[in-house]
N, C-alpha and C. Protein backbone atom coordinates (compact mmCIF):
# COMPACT_ATOMS: atom_id res chain seq x y z
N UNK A 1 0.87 -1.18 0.00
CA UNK A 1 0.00 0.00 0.00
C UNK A 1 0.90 1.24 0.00
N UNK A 2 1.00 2.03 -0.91
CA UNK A 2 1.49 3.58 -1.15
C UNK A 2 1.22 4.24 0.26
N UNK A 3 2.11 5.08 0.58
CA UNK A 3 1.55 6.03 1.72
C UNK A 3 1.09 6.76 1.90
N UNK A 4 0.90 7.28 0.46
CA UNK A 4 0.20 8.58 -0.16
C UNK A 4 -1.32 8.39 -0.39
N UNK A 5 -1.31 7.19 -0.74
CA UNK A 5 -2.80 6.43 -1.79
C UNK A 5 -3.91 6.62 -0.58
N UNK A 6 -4.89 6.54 -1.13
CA UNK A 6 -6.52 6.29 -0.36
C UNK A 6 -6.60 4.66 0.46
N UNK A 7 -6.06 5.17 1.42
CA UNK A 7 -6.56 3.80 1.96
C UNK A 7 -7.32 3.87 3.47
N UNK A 8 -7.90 3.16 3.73
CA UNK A 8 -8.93 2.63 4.96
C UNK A 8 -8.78 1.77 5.79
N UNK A 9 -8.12 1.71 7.16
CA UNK A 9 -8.24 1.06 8.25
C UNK A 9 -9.33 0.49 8.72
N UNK A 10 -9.48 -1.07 9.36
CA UNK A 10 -10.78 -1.05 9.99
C UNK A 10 -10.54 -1.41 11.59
N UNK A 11 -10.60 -0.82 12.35
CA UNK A 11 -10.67 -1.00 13.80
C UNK A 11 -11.88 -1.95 14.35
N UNK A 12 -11.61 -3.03 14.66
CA UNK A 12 -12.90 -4.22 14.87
C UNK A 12 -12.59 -4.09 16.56
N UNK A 13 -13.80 -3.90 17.15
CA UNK A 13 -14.01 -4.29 18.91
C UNK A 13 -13.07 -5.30 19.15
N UNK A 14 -13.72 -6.04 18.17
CA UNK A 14 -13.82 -7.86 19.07
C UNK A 14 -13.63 -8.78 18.11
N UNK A 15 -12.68 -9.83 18.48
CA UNK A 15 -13.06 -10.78 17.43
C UNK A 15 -14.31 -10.96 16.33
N UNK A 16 -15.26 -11.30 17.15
CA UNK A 16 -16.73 -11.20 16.00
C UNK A 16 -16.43 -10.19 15.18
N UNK A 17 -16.40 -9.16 15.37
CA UNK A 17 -16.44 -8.08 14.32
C UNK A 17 -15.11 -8.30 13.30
N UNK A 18 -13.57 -8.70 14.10
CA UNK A 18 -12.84 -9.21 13.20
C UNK A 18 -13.14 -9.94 12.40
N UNK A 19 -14.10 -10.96 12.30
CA UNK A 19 -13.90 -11.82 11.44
C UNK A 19 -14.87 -11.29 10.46
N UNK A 20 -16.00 -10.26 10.66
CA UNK A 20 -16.77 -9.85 9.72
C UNK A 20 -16.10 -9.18 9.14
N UNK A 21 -15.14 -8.22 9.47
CA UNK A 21 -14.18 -7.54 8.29
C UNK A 21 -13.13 -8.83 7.66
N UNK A 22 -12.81 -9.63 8.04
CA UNK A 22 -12.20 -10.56 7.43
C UNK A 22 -12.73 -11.38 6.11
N UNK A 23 -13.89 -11.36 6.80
CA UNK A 23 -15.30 -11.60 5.60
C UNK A 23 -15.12 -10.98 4.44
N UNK A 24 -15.21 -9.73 4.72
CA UNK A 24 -15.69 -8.33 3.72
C UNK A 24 -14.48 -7.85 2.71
N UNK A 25 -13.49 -8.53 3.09
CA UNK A 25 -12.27 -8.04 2.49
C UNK A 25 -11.56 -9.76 1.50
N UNK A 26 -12.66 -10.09 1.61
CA UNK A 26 -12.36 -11.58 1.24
C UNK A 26 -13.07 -11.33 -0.65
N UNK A 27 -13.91 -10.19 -0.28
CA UNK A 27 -14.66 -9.93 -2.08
C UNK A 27 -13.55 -9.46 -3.22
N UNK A 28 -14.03 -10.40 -4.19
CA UNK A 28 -12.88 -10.53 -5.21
C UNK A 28 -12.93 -8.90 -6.03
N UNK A 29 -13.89 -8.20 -5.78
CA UNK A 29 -14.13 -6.94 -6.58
C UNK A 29 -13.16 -5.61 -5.26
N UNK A 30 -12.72 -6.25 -4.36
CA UNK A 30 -11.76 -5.53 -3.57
C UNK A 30 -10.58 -5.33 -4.26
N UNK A 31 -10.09 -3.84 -3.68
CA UNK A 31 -9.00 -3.26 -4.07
C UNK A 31 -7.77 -3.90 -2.58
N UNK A 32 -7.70 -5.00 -2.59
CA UNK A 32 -7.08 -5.69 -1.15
C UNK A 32 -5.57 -4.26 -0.93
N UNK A 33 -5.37 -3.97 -1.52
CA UNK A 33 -3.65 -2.94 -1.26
C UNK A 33 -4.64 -1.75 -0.45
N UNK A 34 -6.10 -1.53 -0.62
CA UNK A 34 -6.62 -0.36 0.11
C UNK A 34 -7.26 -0.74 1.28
N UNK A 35 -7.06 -1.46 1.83
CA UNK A 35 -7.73 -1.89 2.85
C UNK A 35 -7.01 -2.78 3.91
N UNK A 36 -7.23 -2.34 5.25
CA UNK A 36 -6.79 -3.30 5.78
C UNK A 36 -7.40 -3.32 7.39
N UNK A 37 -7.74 -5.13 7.91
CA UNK A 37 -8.03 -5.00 9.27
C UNK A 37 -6.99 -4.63 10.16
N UNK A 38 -7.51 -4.00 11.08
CA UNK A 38 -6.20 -3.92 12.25
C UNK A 38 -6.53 -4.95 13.47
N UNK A 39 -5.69 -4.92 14.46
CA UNK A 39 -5.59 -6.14 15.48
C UNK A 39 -6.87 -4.69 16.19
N UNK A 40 -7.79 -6.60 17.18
CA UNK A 40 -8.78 -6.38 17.81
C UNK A 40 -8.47 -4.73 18.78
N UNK A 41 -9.17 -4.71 19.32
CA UNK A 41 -9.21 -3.22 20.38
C UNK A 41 -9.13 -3.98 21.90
N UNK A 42 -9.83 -4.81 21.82
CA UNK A 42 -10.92 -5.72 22.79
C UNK A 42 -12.01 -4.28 23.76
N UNK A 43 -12.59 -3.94 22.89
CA UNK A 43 -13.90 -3.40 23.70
C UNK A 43 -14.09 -1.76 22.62
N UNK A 44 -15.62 -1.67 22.64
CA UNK A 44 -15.49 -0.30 21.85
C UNK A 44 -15.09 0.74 22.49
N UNK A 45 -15.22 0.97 23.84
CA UNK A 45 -14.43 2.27 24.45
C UNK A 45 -13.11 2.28 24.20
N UNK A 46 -12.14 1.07 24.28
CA UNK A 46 -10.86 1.17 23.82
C UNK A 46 -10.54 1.09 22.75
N UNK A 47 -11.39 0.78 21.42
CA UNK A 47 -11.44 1.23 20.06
C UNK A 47 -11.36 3.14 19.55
N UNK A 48 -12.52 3.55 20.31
CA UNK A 48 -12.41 5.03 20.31
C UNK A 48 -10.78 5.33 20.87
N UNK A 49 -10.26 5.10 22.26
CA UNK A 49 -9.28 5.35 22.52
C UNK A 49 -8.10 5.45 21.76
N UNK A 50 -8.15 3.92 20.94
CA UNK A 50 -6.79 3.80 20.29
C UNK A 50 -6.98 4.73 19.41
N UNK A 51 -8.41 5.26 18.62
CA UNK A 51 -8.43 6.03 17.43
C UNK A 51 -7.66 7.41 18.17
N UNK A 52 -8.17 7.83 19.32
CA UNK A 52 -7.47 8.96 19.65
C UNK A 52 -6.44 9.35 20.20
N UNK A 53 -5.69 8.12 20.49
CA UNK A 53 -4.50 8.22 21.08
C UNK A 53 -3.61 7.60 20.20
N UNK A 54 -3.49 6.57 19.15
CA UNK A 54 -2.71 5.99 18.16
C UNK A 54 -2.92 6.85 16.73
N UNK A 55 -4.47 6.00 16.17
CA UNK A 55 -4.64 6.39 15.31
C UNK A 55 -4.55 7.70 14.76
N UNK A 56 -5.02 8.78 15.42
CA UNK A 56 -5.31 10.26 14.66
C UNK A 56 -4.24 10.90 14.27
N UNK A 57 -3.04 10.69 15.19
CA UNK A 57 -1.50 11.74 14.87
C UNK A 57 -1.28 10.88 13.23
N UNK A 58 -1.28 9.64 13.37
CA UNK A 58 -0.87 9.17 11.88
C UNK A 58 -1.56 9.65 10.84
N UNK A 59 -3.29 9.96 11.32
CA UNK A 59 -4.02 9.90 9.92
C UNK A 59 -4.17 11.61 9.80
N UNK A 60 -3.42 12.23 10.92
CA UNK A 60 -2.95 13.71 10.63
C UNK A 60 -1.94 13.61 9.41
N UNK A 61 -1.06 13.05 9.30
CA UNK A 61 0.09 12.77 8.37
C UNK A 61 -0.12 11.92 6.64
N UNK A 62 -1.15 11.06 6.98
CA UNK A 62 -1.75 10.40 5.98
C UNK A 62 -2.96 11.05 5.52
N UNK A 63 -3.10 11.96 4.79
CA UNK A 63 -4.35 12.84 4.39
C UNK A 63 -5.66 11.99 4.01
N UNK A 64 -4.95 10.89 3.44
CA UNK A 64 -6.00 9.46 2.50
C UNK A 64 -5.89 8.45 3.06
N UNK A 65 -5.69 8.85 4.63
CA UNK A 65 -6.12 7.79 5.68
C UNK A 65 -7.38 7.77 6.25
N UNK A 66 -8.64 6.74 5.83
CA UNK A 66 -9.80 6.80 6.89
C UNK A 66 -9.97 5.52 7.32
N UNK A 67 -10.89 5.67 8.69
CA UNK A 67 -10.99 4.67 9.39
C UNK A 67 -12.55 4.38 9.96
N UNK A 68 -12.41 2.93 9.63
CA UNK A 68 -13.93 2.66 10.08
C UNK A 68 -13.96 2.32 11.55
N UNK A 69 -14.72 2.35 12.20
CA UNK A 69 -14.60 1.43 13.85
C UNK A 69 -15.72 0.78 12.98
N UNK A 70 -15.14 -0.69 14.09
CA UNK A 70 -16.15 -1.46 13.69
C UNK A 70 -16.87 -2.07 15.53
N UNK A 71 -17.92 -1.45 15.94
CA UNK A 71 -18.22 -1.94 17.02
C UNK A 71 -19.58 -2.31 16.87
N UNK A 72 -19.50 -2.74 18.78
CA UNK A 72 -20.78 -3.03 18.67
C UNK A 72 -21.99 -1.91 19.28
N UNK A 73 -23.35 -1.80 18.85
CA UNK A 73 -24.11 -0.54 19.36
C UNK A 73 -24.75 -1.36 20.72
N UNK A 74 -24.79 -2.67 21.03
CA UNK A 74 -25.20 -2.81 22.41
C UNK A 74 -26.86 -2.23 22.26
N UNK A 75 -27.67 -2.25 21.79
CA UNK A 75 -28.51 -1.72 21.82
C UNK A 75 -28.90 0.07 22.24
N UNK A 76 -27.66 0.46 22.31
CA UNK A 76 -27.54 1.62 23.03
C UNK A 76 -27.61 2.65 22.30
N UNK A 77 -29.14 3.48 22.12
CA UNK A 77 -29.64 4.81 20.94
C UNK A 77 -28.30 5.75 21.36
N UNK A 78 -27.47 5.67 22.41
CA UNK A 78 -26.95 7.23 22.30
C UNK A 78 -25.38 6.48 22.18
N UNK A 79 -24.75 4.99 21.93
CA UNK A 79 -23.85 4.83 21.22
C UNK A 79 -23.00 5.67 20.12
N UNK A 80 -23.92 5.71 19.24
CA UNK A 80 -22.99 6.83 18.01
C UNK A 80 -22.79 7.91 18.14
N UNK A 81 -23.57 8.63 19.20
CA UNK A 81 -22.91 10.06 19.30
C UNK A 81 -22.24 10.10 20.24
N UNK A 82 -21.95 9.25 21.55
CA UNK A 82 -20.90 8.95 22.18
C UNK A 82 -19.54 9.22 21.33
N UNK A 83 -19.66 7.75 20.65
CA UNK A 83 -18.48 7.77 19.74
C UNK A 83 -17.72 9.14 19.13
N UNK A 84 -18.98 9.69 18.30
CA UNK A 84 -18.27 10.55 17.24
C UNK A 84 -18.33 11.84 18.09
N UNK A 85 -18.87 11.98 19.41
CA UNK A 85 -18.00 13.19 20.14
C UNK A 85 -16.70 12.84 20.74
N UNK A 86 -16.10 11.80 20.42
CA UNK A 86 -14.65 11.69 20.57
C UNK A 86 -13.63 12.01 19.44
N UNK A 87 -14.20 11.39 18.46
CA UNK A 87 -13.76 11.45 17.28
C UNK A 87 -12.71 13.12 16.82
N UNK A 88 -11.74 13.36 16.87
CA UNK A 88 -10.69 14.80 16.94
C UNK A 88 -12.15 15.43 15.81
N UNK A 89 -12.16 16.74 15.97
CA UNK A 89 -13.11 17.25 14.94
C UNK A 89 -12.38 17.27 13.63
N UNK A 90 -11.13 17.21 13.25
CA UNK A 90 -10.33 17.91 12.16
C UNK A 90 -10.59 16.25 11.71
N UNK A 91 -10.43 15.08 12.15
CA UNK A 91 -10.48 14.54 11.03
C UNK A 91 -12.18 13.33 11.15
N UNK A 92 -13.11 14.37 11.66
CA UNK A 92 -14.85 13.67 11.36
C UNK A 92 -15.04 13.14 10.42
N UNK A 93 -14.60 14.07 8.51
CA UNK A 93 -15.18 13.67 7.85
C UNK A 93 -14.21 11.96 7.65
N UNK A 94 -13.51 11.50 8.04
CA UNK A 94 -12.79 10.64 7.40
C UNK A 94 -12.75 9.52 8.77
N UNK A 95 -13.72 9.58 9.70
CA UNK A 95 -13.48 8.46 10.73
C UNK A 95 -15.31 7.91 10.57
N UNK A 96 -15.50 7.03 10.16
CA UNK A 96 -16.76 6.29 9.85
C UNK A 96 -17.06 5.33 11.38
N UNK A 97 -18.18 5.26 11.67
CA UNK A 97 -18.78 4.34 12.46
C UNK A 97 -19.77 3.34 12.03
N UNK A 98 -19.10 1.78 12.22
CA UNK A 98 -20.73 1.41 11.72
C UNK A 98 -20.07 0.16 12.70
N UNK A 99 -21.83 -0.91 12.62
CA UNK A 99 -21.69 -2.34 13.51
C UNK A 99 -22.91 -2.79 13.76
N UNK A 100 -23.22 -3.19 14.31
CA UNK A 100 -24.43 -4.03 14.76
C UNK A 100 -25.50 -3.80 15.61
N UNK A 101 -26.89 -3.03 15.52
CA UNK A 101 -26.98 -2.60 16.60
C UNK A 101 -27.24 -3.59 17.51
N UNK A 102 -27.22 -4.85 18.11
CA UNK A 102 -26.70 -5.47 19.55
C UNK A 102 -25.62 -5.41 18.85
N UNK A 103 -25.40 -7.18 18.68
CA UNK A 103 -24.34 -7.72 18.99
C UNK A 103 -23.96 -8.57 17.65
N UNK A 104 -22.91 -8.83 17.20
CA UNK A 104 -22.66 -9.81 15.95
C UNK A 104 -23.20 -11.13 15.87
N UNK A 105 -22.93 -11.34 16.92
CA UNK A 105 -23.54 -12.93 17.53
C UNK A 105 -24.77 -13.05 16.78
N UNK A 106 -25.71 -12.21 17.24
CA UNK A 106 -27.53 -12.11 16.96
C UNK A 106 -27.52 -11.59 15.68
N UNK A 107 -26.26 -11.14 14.95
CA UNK A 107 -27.17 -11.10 13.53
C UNK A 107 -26.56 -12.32 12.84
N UNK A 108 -25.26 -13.34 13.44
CA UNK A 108 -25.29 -14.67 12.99
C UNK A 108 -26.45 -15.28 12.97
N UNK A 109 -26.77 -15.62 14.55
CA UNK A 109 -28.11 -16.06 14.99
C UNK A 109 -29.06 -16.19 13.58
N UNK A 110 -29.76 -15.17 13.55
CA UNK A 110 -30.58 -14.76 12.92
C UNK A 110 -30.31 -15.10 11.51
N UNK A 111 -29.02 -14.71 10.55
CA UNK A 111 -28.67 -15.12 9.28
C UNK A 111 -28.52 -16.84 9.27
N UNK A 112 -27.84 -17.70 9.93
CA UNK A 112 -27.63 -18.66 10.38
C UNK A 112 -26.66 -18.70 9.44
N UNK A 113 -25.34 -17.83 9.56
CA UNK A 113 -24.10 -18.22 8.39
C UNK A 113 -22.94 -17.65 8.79
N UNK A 114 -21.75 -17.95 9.19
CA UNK A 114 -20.79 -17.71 9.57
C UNK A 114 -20.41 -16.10 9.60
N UNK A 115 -19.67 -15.33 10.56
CA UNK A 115 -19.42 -14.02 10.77
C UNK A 115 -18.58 -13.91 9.26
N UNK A 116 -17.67 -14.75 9.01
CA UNK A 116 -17.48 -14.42 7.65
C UNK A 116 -18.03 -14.10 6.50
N UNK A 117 -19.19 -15.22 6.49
CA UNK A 117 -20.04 -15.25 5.02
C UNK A 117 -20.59 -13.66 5.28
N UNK A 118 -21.25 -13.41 6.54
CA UNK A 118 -21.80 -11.95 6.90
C UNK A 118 -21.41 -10.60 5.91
N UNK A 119 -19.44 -10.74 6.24
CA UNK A 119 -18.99 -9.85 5.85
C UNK A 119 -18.86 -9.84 4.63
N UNK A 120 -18.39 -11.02 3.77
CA UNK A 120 -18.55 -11.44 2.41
C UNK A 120 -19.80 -10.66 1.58
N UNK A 121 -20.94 -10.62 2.41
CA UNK A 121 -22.04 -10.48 1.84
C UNK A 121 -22.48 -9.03 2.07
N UNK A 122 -21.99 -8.56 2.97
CA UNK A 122 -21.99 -7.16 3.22
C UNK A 122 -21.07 -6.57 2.09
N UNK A 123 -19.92 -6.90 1.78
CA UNK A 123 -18.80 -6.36 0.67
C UNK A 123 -19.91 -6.56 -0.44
N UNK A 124 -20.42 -7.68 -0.93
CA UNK A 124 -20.72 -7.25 -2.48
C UNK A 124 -21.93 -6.59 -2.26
N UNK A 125 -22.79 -6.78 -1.31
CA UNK A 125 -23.58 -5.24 -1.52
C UNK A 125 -23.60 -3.89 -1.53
N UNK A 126 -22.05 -3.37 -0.99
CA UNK A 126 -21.43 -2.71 -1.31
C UNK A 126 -21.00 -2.52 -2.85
N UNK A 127 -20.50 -3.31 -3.24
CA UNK A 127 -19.81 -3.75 -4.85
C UNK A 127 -20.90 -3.61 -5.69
N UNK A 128 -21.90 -4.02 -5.39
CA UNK A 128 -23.55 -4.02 -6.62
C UNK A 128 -24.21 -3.24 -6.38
N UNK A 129 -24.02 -1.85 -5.67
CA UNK A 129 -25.09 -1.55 -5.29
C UNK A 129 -26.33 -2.11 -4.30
N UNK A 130 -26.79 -2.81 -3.60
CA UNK A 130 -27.49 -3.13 -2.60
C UNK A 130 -27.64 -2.65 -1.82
N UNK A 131 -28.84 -3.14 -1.23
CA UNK A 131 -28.72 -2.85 0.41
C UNK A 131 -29.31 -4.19 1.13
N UNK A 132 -29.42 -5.08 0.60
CA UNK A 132 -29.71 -6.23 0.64
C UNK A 132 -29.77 -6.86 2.50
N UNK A 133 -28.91 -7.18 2.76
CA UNK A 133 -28.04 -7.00 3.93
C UNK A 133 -28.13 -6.02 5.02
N UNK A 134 -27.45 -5.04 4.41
CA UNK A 134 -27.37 -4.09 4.88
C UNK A 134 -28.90 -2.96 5.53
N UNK A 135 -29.78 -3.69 4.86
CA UNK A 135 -30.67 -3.43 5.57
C UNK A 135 -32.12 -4.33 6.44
N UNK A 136 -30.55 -4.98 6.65
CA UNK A 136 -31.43 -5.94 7.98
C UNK A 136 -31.93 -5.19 9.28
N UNK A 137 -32.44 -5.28 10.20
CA UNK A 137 -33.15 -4.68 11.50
C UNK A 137 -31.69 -4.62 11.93
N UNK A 138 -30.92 -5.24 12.40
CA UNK A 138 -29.75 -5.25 13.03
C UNK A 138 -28.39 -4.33 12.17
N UNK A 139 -28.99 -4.14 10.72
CA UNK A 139 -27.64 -2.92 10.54
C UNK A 139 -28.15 -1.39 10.08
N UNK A 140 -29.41 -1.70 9.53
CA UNK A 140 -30.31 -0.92 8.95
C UNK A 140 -29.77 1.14 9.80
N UNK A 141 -29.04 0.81 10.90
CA UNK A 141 -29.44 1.86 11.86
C UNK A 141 -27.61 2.77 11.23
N UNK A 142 -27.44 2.42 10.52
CA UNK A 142 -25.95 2.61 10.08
C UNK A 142 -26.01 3.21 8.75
N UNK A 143 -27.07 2.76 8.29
CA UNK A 143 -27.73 3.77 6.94
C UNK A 143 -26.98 5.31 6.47
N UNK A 144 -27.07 6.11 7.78
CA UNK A 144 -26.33 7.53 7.51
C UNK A 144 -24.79 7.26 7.37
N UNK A 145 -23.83 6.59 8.27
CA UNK A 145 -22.53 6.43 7.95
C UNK A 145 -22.53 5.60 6.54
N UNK A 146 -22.78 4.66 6.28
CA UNK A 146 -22.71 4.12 5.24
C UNK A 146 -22.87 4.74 4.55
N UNK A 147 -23.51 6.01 3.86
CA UNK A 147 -23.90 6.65 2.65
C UNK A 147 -22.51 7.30 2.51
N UNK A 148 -21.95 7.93 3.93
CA UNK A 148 -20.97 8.95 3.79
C UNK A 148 -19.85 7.99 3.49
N UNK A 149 -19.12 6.36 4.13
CA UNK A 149 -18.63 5.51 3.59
C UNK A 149 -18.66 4.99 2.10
N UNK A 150 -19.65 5.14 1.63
CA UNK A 150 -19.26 4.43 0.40
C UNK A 150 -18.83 6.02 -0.71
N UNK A 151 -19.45 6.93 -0.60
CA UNK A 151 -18.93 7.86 -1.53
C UNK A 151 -18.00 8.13 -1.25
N UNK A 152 -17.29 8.05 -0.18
CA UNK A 152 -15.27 8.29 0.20
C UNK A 152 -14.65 7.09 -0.15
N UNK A 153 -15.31 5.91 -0.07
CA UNK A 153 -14.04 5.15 -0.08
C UNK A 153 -14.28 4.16 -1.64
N UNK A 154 -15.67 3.99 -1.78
CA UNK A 154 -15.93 3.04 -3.01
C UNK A 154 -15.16 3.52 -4.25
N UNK A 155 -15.05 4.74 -4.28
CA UNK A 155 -14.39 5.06 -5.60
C UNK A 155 -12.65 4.10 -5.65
N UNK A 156 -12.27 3.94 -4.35
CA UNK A 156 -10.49 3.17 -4.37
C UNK A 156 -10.53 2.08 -4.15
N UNK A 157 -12.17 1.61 -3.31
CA UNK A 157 -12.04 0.45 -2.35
C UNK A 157 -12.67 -0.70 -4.00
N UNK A 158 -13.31 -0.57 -4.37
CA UNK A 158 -13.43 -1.27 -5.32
C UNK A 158 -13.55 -1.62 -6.72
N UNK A 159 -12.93 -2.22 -7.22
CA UNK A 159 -12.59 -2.53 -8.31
C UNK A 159 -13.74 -2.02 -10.09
């Protein structure tokens, strides 16, 4: 990956969520050099953290650095604005939030198909246009980041 180039970090909570980005980056219409998971956080408060204590000085330096968190919403309505009042203001437009509103587990549950296939299937609805997926009860609530995600990153992220 260039250091200069458009590329996208994904900050996963938790395993589960690792493996759904592991999923998602598994689609053959991926630009794989623009993307990449990072090691777990273990918990979304220390996901925000690392973004503001690791992540931000770098993606001060990397202009075409953005980053997704990938957590979980816990059922919790005031989750995302938690989050994104941490988020440094200088770099909002380029730090994305999205995840599940519980838990990954329950939208396995419910799909009955591996956290991988999840993410797999989340990527090409991304890739085709869809919302297939993506607008299940459990992600449906991610709708606003996602719009602002795919017009920043779809143009590098896929093929």
């Amino acid at each position: 990956m260039g250091t200069y180039d458009q590329h996208i970090f994904v900050l996963p909570e938790d395993d589960a969520n690792r493996q759904i980005a592991n999923g998602f980056i598994q689609d053959l219409n991926l630009n794989q050099r623009a993307i990449q998971v990072r090691p777990i956080a273990n918990g979304w408060k220390k996901a925000v953290e690392q973004l503001t204590n690791d992540y931000a000085p770098a993606m001060r330096q990397f202009p075409k650095r953005m980053i997704v968190l990938l957590i979980d919403f816990d059922e919790r309505e005031d989750r995302l604005s938690y989050v994104q009042s941490h988020i440094p203001e200088d770099l909002r437009n380029r730090v994305f939030v999205l995840g599940v509103q519980s838990n990954p587990e329950s939208l396995q549950r419910d799909m009955k198909q591996s956290l991988e296939a999840i993410g797999e299937t989340l990527a090409t609805d991304c890739s085709e246009n869809k919302n297939e997926l993506w607008g299940h009860n459990l992600l449906i609530h991610n709708k606003p980041e996602l719009e602002g995600v795919i017009e920043f990153v779809k143009p590098f992220l896929f093929d």
